[in-house]
PDB file of N, CA and C in Angstrom:
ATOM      1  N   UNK A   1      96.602  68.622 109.767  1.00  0.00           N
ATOM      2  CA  UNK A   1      95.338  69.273 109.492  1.00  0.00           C
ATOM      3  C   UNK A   1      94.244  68.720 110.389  1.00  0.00           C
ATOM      4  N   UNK A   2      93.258  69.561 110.920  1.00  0.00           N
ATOM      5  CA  UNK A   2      92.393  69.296 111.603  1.00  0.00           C
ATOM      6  C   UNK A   2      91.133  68.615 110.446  1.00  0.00           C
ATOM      7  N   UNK A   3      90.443  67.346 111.232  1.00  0.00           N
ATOM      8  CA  UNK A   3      89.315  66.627 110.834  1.00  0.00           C
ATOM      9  C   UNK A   3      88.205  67.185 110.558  1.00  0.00           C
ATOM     10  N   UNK A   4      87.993  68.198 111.355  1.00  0.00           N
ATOM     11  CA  UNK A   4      86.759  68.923 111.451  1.00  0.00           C
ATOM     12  C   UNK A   4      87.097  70.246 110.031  1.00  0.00           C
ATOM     13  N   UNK A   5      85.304  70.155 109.872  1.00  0.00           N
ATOM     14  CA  UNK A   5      85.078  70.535 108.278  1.00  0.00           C
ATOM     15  C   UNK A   5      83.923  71.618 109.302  1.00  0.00           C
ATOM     16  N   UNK A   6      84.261  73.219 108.759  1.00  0.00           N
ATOM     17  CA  UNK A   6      83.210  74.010 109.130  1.00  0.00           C
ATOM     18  C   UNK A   6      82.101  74.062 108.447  1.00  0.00           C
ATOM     19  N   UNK A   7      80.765  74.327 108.528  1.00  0.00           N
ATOM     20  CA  UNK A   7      79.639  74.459 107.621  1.00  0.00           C
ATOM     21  C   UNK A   7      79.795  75.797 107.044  1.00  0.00           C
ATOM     22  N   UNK A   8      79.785  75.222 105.799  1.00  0.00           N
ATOM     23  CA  UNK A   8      79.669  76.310 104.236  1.00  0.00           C
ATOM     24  C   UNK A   8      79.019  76.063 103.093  1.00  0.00           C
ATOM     25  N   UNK A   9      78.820  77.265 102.634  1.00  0.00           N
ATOM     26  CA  UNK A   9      78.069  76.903 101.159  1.00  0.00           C
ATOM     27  C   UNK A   9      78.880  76.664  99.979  1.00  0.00           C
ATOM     28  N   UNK A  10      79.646  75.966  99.474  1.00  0.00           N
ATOM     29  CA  UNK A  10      80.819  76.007  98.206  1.00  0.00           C
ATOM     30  C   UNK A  10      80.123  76.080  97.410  1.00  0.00           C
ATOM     31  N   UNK A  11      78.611  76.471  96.989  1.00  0.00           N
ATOM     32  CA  UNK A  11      78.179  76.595  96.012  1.00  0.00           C
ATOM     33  C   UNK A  11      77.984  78.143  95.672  1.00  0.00           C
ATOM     34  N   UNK A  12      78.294  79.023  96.792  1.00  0.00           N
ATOM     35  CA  UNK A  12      78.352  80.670  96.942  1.00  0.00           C
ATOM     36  C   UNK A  12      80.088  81.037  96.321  1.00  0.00           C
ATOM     37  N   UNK A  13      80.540  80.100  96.482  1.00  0.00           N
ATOM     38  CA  UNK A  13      82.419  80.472  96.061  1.00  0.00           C
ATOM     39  C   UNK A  13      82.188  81.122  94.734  1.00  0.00           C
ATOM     40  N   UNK A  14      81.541  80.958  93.579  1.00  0.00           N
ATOM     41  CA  UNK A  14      81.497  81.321  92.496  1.00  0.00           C
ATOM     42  C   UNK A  14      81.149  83.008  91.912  1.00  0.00           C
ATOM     43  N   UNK A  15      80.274  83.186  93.211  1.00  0.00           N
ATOM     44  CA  UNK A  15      79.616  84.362  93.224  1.00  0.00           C
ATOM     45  C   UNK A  15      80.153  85.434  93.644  1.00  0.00           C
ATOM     46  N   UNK A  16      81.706  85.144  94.367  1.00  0.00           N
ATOM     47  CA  UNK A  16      82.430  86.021  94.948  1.00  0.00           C
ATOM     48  C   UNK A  16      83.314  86.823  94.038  1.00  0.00           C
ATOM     49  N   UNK A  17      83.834  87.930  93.987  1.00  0.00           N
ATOM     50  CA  UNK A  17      84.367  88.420  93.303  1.00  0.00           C
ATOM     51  C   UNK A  17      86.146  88.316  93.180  1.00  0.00           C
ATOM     52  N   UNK A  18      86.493  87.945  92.588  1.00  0.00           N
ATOM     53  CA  UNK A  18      88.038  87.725  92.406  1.00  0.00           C
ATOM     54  C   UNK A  18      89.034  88.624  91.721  1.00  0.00           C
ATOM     55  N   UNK A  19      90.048  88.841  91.701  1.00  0.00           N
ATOM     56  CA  UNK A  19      90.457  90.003  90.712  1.00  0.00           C
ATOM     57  C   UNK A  19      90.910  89.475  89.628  1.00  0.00           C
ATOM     58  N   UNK A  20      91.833  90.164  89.150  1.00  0.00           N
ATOM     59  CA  UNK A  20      92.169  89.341  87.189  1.00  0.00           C
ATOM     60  C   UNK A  20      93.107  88.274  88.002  1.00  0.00           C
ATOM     61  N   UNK A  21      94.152  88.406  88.818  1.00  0.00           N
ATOM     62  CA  UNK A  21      94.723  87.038  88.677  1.00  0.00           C
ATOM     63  C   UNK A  21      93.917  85.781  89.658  1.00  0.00           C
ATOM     64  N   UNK A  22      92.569  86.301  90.056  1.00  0.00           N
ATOM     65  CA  UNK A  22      91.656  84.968  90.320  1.00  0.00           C
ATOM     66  C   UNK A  22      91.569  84.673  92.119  1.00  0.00           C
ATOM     67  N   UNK A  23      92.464  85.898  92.430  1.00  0.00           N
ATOM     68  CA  UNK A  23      92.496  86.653  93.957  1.00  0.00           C
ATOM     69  C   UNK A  23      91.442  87.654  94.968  1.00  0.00           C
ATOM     70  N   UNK A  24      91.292  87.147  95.850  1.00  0.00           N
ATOM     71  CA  UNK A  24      90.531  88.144  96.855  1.00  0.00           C
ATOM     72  C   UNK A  24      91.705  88.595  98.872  1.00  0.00           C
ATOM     73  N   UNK A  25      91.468  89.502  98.919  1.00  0.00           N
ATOM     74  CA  UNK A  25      91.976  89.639  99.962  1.00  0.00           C
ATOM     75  C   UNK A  25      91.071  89.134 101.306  1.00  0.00           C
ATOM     76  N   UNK A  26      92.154  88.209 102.497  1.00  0.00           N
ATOM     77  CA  UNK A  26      90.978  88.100 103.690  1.00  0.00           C
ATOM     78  C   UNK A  26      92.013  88.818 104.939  1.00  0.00           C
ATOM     79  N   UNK A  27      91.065  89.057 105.421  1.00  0.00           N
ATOM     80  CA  UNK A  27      91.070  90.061 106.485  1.00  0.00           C
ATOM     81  C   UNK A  27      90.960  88.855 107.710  1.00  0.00           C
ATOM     82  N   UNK A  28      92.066  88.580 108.605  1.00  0.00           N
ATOM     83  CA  UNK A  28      91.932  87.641 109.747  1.00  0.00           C
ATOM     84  C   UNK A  28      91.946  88.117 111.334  1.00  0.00           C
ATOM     85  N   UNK A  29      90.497  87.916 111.688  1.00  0.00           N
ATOM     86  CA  UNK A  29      90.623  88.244 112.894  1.00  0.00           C
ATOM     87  C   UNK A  29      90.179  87.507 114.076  1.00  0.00           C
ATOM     88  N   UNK A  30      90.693  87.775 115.371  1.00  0.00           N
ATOM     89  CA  UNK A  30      90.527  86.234 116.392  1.00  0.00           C
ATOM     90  C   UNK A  30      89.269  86.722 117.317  1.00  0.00           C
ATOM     91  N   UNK A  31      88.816  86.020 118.090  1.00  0.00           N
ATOM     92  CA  UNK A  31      87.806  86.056 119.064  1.00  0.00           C
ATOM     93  C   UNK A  31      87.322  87.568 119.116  1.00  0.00           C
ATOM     94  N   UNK A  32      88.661  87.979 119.425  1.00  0.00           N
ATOM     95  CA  UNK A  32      87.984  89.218 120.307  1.00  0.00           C
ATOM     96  C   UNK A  32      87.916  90.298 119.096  1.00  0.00           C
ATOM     97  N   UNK A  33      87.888  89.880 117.901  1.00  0.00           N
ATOM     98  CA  UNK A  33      88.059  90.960 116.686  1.00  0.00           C
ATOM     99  C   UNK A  33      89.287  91.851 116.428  1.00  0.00           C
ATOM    100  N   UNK A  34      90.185  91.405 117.048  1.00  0.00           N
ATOM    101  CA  UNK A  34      91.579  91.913 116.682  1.00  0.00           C
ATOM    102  C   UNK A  34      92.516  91.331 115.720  1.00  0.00           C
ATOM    103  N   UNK A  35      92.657  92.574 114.598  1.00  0.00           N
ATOM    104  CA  UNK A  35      93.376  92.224 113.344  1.00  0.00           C
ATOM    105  C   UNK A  35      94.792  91.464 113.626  1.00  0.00           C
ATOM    106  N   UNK A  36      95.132  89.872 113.035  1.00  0.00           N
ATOM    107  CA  UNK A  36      95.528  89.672 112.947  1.00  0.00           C
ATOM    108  C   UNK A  36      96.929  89.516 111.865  1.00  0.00           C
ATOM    109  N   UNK A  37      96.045  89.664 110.572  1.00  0.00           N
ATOM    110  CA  UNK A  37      96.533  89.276 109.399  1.00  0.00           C
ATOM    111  C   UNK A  37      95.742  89.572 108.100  1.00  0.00           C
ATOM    112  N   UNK A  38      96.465  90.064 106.909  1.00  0.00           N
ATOM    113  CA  UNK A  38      96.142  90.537 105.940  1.00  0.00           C
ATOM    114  C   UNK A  38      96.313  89.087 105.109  1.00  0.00           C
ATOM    115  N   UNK A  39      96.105  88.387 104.217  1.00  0.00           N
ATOM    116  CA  UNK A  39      96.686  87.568 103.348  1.00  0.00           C
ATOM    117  C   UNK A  39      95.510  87.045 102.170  1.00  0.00           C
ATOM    118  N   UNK A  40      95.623  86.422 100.868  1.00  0.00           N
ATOM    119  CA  UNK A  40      95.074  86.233  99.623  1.00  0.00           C
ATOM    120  C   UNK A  40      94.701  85.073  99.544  1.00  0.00           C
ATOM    121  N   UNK A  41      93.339  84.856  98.964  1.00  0.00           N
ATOM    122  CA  UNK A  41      92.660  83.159  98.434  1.00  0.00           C
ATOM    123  C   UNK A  41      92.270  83.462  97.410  1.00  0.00           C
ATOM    124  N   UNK A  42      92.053  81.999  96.883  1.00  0.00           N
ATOM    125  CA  UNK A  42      91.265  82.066  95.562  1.00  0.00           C
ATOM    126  C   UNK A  42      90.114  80.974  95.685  1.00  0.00           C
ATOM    127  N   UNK A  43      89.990  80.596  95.125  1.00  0.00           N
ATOM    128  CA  UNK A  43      88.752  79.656  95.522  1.00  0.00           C
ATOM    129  C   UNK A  43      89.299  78.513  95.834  1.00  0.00           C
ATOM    130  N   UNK A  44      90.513  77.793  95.261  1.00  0.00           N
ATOM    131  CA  UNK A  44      90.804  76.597  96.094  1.00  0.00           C
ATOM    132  C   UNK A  44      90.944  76.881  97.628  1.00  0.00           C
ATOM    133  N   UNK A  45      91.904  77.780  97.906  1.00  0.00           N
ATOM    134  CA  UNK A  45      92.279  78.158  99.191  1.00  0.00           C
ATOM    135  C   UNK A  45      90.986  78.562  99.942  1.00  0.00           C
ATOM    136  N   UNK A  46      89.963  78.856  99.001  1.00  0.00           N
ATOM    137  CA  UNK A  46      88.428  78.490 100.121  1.00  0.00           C
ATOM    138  C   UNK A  46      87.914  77.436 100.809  1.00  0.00           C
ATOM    139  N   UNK A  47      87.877  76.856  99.288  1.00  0.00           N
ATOM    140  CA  UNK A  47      87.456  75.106  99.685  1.00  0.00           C
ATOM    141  C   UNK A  47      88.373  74.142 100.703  1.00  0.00           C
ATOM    142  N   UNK A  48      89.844  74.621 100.372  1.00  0.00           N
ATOM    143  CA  UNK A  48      90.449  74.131 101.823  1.00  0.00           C
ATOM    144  C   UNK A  48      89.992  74.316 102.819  1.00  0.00           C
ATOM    145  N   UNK A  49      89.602  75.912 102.786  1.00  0.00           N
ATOM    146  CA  UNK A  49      89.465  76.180 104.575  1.00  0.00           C
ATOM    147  C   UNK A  49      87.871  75.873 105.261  1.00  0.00           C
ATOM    148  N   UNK A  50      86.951  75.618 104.193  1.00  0.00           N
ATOM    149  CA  UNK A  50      86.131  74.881 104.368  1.00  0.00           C
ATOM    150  C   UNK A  50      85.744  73.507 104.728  1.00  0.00           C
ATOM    151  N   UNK A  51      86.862  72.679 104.008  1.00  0.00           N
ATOM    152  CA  UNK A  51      86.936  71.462 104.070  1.00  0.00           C
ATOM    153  C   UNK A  51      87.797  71.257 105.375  1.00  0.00           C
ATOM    154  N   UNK A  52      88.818  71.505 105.594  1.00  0.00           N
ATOM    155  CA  UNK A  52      89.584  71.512 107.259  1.00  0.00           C
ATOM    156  C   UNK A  52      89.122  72.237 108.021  1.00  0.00           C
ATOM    157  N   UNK A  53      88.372  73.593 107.920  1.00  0.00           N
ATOM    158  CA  UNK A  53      88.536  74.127 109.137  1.00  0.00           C
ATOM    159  C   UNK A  53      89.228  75.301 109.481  1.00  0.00           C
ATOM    160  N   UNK A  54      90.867  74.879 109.067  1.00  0.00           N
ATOM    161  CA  UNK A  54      91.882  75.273 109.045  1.00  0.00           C
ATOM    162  C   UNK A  54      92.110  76.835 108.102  1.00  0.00           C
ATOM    163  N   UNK A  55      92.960  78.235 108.487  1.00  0.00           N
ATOM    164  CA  UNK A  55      92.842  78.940 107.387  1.00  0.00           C
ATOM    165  C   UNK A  55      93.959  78.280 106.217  1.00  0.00           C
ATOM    166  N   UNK A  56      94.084  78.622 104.888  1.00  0.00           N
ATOM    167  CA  UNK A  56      94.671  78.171 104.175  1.00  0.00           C
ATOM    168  C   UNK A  56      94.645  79.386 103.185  1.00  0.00           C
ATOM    169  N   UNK A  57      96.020  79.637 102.093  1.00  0.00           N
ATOM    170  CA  UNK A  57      95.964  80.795 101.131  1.00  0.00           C
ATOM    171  C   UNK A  57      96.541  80.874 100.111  1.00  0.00           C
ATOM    172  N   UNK A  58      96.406  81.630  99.290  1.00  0.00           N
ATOM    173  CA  UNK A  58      97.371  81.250  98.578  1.00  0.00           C
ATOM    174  C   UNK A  58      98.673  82.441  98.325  1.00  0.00           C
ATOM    175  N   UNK A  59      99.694  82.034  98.116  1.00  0.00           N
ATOM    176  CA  UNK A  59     100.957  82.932  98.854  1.00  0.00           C
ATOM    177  C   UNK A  59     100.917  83.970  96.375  1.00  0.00           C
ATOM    178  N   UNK A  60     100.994  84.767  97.067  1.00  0.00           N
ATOM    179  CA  UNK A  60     101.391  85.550  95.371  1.00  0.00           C
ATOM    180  C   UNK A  60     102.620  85.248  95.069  1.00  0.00           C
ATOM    181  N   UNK A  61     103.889  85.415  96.387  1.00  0.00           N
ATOM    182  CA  UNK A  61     105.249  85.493  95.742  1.00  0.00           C
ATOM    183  C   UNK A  61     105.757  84.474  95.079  1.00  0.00           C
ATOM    184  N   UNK A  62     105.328  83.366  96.373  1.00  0.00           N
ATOM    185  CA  UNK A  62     105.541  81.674  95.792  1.00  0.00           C
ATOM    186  C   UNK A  62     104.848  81.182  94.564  1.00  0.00           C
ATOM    187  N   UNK A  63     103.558  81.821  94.688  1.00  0.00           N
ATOM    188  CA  UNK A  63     102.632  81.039  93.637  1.00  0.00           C
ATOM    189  C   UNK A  63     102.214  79.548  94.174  1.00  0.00           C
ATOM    190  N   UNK A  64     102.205  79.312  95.369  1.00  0.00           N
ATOM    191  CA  UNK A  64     101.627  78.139  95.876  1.00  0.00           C
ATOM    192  C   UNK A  64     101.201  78.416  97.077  1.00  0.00           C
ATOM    193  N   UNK A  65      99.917  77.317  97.468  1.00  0.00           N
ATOM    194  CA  UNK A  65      98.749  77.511  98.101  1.00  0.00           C
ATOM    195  C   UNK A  65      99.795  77.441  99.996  1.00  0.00           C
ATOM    196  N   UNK A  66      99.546  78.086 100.946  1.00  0.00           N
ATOM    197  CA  UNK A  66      99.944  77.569 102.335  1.00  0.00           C
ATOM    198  C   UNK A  66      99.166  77.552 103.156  1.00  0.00           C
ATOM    199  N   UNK A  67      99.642  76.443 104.361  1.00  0.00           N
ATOM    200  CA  UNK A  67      98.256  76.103 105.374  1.00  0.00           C
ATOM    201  C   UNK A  67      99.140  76.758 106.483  1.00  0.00           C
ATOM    202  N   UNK A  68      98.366  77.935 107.069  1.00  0.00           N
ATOM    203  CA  UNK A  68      98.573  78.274 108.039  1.00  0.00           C
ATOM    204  C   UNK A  68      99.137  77.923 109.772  1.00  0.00           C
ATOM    205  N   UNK A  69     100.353  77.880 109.917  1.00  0.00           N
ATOM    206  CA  UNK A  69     100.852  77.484 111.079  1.00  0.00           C
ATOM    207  C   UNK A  69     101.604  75.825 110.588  1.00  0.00           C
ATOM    208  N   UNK A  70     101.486  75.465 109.770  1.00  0.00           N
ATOM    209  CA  UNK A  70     101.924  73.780 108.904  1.00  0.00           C
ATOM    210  C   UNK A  70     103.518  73.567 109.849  1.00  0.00           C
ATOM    211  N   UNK A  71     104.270  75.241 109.661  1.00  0.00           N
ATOM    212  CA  UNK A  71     105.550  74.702 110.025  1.00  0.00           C
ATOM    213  C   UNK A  71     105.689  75.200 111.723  1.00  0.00           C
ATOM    214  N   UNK A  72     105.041  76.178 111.731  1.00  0.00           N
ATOM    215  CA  UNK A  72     105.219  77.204 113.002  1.00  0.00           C
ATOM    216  C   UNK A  72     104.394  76.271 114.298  1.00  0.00           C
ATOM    217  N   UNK A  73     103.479  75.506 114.049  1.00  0.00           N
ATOM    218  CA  UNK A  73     101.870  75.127 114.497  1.00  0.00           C
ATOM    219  C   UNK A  73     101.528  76.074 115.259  1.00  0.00           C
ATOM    220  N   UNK A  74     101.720  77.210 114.461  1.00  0.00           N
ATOM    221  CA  UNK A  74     100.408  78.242 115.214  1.00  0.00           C
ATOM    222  C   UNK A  74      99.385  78.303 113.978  1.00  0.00           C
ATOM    223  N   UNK A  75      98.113  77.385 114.416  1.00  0.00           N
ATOM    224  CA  UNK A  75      97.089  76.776 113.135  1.00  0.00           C
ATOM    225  C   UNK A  75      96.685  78.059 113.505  1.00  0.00           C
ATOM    226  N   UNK A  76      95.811  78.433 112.878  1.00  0.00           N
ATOM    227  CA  UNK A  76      94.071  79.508 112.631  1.00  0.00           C
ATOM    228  C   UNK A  76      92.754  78.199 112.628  1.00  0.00           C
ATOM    229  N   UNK A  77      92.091  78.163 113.510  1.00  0.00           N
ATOM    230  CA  UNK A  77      91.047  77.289 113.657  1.00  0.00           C
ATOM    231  C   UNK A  77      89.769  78.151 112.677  1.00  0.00           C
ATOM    232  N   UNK A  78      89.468  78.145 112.021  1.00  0.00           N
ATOM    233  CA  UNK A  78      88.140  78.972 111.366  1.00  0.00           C
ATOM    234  C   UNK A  78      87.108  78.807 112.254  1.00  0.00           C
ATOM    235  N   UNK A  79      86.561  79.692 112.630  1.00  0.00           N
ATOM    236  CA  UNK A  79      85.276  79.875 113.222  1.00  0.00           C
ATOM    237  C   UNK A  79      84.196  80.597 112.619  1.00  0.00           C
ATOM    238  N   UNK A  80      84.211  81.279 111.860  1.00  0.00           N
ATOM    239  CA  UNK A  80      83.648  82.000 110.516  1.00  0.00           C
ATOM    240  C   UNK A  80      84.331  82.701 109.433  1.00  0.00           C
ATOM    241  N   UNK A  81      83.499  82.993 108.265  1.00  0.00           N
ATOM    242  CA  UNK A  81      84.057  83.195 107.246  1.00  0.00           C
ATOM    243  C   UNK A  81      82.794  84.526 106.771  1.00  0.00           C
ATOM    244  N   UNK A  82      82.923  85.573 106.721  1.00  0.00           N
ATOM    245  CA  UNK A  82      81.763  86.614 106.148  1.00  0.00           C
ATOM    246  C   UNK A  82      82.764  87.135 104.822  1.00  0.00           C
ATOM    247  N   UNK A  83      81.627  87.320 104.191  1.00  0.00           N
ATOM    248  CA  UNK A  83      81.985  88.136 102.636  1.00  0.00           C
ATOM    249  C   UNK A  83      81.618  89.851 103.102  1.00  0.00           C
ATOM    250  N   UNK A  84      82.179  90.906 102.566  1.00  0.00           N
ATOM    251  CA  UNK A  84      81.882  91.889 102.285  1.00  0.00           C
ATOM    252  C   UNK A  84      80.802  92.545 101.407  1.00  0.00           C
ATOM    253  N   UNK A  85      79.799  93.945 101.922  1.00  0.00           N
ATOM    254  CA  UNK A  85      78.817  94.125 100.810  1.00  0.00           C
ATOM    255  C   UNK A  85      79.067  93.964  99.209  1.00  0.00           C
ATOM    256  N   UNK A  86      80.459  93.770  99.054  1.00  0.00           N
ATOM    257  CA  UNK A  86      80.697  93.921  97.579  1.00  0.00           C
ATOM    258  C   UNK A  86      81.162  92.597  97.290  1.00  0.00           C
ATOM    259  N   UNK A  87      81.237  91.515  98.085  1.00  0.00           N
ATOM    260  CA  UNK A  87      81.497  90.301  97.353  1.00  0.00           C
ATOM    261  C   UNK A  87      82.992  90.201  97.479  1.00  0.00           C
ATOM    262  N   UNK A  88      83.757  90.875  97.547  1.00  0.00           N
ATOM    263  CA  UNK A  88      85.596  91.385  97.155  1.00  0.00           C
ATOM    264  C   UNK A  88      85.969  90.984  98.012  1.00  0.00           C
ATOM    265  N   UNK A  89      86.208  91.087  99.450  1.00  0.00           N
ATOM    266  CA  UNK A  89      86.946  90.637 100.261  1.00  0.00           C
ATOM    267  C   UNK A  89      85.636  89.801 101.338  1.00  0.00           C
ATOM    268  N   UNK A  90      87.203  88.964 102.417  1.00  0.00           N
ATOM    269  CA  UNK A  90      86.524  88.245 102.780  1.00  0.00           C
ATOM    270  C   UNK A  90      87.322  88.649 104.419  1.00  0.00           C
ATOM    271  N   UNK A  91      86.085  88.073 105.771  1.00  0.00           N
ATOM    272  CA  UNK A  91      86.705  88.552 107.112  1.00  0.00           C
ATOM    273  C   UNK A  91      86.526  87.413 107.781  1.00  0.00           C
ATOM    274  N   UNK A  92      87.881  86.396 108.129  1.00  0.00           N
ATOM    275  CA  UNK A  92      87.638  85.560 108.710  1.00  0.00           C
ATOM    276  C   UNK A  92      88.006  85.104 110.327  1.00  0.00           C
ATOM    277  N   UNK A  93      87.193  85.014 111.124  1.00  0.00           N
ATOM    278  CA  UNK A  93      87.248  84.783 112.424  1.00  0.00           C
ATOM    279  C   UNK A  93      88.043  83.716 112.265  1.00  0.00           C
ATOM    280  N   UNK A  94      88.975  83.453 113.302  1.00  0.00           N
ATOM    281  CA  UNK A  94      89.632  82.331 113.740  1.00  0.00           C
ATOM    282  C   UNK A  94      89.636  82.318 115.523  1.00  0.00           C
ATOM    283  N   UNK A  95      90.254  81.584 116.360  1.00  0.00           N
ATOM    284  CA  UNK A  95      90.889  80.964 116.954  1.00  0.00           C
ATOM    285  C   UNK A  95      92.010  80.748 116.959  1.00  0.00           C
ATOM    286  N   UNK A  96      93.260  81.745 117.702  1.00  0.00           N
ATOM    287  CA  UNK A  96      94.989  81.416 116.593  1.00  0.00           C
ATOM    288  C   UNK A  96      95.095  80.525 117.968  1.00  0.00           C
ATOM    289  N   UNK A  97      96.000  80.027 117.767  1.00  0.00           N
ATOM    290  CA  UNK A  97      96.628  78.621 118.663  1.00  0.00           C
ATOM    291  C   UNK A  97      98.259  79.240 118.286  1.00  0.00           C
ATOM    292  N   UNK A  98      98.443  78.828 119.462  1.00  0.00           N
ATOM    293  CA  UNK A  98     100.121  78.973 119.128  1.00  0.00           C
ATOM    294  C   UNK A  98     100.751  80.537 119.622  1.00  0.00           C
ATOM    295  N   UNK A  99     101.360  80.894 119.267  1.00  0.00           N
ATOM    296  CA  UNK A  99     102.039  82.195 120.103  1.00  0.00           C
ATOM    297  C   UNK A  99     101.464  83.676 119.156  1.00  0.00           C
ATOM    298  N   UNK A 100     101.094  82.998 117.761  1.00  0.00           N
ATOM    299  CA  UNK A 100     100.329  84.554 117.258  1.00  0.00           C
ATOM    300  C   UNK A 100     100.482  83.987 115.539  1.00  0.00           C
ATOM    301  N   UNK A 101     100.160  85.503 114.648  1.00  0.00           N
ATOM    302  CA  UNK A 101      99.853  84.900 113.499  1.00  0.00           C
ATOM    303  C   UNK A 101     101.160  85.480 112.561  1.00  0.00           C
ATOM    304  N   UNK A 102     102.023  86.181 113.336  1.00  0.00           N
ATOM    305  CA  UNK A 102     103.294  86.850 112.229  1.00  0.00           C
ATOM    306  C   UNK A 102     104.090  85.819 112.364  1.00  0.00           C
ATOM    307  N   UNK A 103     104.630  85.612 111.123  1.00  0.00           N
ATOM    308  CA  UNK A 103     106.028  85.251 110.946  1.00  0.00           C
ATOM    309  C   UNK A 103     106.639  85.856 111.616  1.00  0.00           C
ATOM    310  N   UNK A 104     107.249  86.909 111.824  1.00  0.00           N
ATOM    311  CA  UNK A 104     107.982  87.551 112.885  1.00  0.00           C
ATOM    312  C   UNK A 104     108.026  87.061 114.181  1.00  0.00           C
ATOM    313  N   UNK A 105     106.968  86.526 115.000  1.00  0.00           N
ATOM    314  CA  UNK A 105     106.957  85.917 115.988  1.00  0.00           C
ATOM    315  C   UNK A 105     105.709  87.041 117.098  1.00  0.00           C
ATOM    316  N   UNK A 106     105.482  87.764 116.086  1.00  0.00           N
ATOM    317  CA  UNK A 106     104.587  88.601 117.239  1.00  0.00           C
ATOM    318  C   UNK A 106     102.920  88.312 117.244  1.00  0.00           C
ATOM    319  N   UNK A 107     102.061  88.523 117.619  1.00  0.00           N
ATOM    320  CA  UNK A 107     100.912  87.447 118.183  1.00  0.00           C
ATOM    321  C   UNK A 107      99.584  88.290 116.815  1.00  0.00           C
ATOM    322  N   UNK A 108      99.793  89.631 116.037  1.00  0.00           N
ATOM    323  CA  UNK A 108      99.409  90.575 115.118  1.00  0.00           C
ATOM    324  C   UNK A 108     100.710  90.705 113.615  1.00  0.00           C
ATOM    325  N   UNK A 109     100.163  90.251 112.879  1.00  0.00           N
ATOM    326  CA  UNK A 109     101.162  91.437 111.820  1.00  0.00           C
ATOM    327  C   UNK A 109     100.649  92.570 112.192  1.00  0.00           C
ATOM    328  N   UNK A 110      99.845  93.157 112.372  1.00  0.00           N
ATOM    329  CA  UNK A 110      99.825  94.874 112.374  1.00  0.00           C
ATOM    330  C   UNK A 110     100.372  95.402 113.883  1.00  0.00           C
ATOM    331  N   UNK A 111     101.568  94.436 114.314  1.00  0.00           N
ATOM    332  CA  UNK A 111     101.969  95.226 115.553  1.00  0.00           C
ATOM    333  C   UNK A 111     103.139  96.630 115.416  1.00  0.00           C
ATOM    334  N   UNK A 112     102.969  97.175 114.416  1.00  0.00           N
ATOM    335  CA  UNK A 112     104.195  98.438 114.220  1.00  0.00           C
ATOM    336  C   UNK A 112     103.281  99.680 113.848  1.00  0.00           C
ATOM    337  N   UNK A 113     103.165 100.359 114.963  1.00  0.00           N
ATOM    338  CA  UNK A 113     102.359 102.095 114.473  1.00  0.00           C
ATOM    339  C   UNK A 113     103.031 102.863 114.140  1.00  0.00           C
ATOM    340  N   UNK A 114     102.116 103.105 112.725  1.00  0.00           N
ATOM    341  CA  UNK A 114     102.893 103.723 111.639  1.00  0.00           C
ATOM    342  C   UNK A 114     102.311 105.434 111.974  1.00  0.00           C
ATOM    343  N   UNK A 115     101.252 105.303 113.020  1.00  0.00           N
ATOM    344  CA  UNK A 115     100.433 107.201 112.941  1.00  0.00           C
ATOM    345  C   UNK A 115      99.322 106.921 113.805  1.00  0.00           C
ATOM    346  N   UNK A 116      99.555 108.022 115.125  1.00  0.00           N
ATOM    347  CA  UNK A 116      98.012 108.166 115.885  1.00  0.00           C
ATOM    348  C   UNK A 116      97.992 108.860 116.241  1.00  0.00           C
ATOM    349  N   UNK A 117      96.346 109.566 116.077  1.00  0.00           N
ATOM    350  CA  UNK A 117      96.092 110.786 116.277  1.00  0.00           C
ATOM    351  C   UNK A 117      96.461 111.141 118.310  1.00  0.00           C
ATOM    352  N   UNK A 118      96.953 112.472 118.287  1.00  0.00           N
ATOM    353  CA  UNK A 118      97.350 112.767 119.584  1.00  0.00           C
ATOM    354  C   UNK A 118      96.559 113.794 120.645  1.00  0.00           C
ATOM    355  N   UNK A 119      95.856 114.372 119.546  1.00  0.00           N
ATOM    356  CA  UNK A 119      95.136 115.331 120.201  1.00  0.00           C
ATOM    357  C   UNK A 119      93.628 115.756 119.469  1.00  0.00           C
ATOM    358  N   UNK A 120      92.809 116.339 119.927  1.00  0.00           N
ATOM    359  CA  UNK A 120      91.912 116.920 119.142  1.00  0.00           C
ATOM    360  C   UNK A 120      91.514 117.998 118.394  1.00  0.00           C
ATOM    361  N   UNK A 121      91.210 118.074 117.169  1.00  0.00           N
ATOM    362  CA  UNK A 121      91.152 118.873 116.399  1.00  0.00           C
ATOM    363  C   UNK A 121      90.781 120.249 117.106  1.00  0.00           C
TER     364      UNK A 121
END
């Protein structure tokens, strides 16, 4: 884990909106604003990524918290963290290090097009 602690307010964590099992979705994207990754926090998995730096989440299937890149070391460096007008989700800038952010090995989870428009109406 990286030393460095980004500046945040942990006193705003409360105010955010969570769902019944105590979940918000974050939206991860790198420098250049390209979607990296879909994945879930709760407020610990905030205060981690506040306190390192580092993104951190918490996994639904497992039911336990993971630090991003831990085994792969492709970390997510946090570089910001914005809330949505509704409090519900969260969009966090990173920095990916390492070859990308899928398990799969590709540098996007959203690298598979599922539909694009071809022509004009």
């Amino acid at each position: 884990m990286s030393d460095v602690s980004i500046e945040g307010d942990e006193e705003l964590i409360p105010e955010l909106i969570f769902d019944s099992r105590g979940l918000m979705p974050a939206i991860v994207v790198d420098e250049e604003g390209q979607v990296l990754m879909l994945a879930w926090v709760d407020q610990e998995a905030l205060r981690r990524m506040l306190r390192d730096g580092e993104t951190w989440f918490y996994s639904r299937s497992r039911q336990e918290y993971w630090h991003k890149g831990a085994t792969s070391g492709n970390i997510q460096e946090v570089l910001s963290i914005s809330v949505d007008c509704d409090a519900d989700t969260l969009l966090i800038r990173v920095h990916q290090h390492g070859q990308g952010a899928c398990h799969t090995g590709t540098y996007s989870c959203f690298s598979r097009l599922l539909a694009h428009r071809v022509g004009q109406p």
